[in-house]
Each structure stands twice: as structure tokens, then as C-alpha cells.
Protein backbone atom coordinates (compact mmCIF):
# COMPACT_ATOMS: atom_id res chain seq x y z
CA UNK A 1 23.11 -12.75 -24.33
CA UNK A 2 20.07 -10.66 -24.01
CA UNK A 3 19.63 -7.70 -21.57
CA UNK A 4 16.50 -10.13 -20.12
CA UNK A 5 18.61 -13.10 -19.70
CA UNK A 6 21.16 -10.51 -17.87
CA UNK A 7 18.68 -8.77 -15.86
CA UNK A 8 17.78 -11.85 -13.99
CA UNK A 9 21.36 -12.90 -12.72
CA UNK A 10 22.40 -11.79 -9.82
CA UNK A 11 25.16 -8.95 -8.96
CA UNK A 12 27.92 -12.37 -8.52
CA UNK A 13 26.70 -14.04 -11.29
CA UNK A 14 27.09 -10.41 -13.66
CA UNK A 15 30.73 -10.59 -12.30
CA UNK A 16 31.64 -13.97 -13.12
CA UNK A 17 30.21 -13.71 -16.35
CA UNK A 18 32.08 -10.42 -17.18
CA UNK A 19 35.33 -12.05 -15.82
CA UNK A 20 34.68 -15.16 -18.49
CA UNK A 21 33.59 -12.39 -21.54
CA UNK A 22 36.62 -10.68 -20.84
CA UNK A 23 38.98 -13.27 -21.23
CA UNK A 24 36.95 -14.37 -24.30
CA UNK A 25 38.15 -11.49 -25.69
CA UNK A 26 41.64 -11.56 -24.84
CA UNK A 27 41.70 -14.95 -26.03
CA UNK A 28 39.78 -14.06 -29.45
CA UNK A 29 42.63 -11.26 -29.78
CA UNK A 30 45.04 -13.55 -29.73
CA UNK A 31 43.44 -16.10 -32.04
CA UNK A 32 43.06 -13.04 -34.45
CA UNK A 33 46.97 -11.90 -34.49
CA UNK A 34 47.72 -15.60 -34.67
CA UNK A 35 45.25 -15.82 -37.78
CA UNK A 36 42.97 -18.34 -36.42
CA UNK A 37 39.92 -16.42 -36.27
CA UNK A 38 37.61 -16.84 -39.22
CA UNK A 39 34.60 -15.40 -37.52
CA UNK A 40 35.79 -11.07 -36.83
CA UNK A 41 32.15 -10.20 -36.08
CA UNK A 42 32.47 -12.55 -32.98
CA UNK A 43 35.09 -9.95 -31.38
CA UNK A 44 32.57 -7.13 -31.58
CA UNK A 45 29.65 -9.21 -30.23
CA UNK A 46 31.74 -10.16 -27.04
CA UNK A 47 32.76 -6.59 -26.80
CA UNK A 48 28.50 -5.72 -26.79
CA UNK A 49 28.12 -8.28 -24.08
CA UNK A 50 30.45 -7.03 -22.00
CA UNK A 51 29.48 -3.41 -22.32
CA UNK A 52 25.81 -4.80 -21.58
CA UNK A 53 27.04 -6.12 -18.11
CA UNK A 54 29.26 -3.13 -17.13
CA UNK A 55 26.09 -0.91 -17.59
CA UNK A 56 23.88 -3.62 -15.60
CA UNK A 57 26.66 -3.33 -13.15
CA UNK A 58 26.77 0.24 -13.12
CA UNK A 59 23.00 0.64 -12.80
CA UNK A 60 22.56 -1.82 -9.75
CA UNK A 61 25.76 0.27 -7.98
CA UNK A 62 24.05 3.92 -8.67
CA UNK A 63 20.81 2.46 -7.56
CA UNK A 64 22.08 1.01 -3.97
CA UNK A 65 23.70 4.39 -3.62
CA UNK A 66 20.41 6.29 -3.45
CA UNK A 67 18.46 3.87 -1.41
């Protein structure tokens, strides 16, 4: 996901979709110990998604507090 394609969803939609990346990632972790996963780079690309919508998500909640 690109920042663009983030920007445009709205404050629910950033939520839901960090609630779904997250367990992506817990799932992906336990694919890995189970020695499923061929793909490791995936685990770091979910991790970069997720840290794109927590700083969305952080942005939209310090701008609300100075308006």
C-alpha cells in the first residue's frame, strides 16, 4: 500500500486496515517458526505498512488536537 492509497481512507477505514496488517503479521510469525514461509521479505513489508498507518493515524490525532 502506498501512502496515496492510505491518505484517502478514512480515520475507520486506517483502523480496520491496521487491525487486518497486524494480524497478518502475527500470522506470518507463526508461518515462519512453523517453516512455512518462503517469502521473509513479506514480514518486513507488512511491518512498513503498518508503521505507514500508525503515523497516518498519529498525524490526523495531533492535527484534530490543534484545531
Amino acid at each position: 500500500m502506498e501512502m496515496s492509497e492510505l491518505r484517502q481512507k478514512s480515520k475507520d477505514d486506517l483502523q480496520k486496515s491496521l487491525a487486518e496488517e497486524r494480524e497478518k503479521l502475527r500470522q506470518l510469525r507463526f508461518d515462519l517458526a512453523a517453516g512455512k514461509v518462503k517469502n521473509i521479505r513479506q514480514i518486513r513489508e507488512v511491518k512498513k505498512i503498518i508503521a505507514r498507518i500508525l503515523t497516518l493515524l498519529n498525524t490526523q490525532k495531533k492535527n484534530d488536537k490543534e484545531q
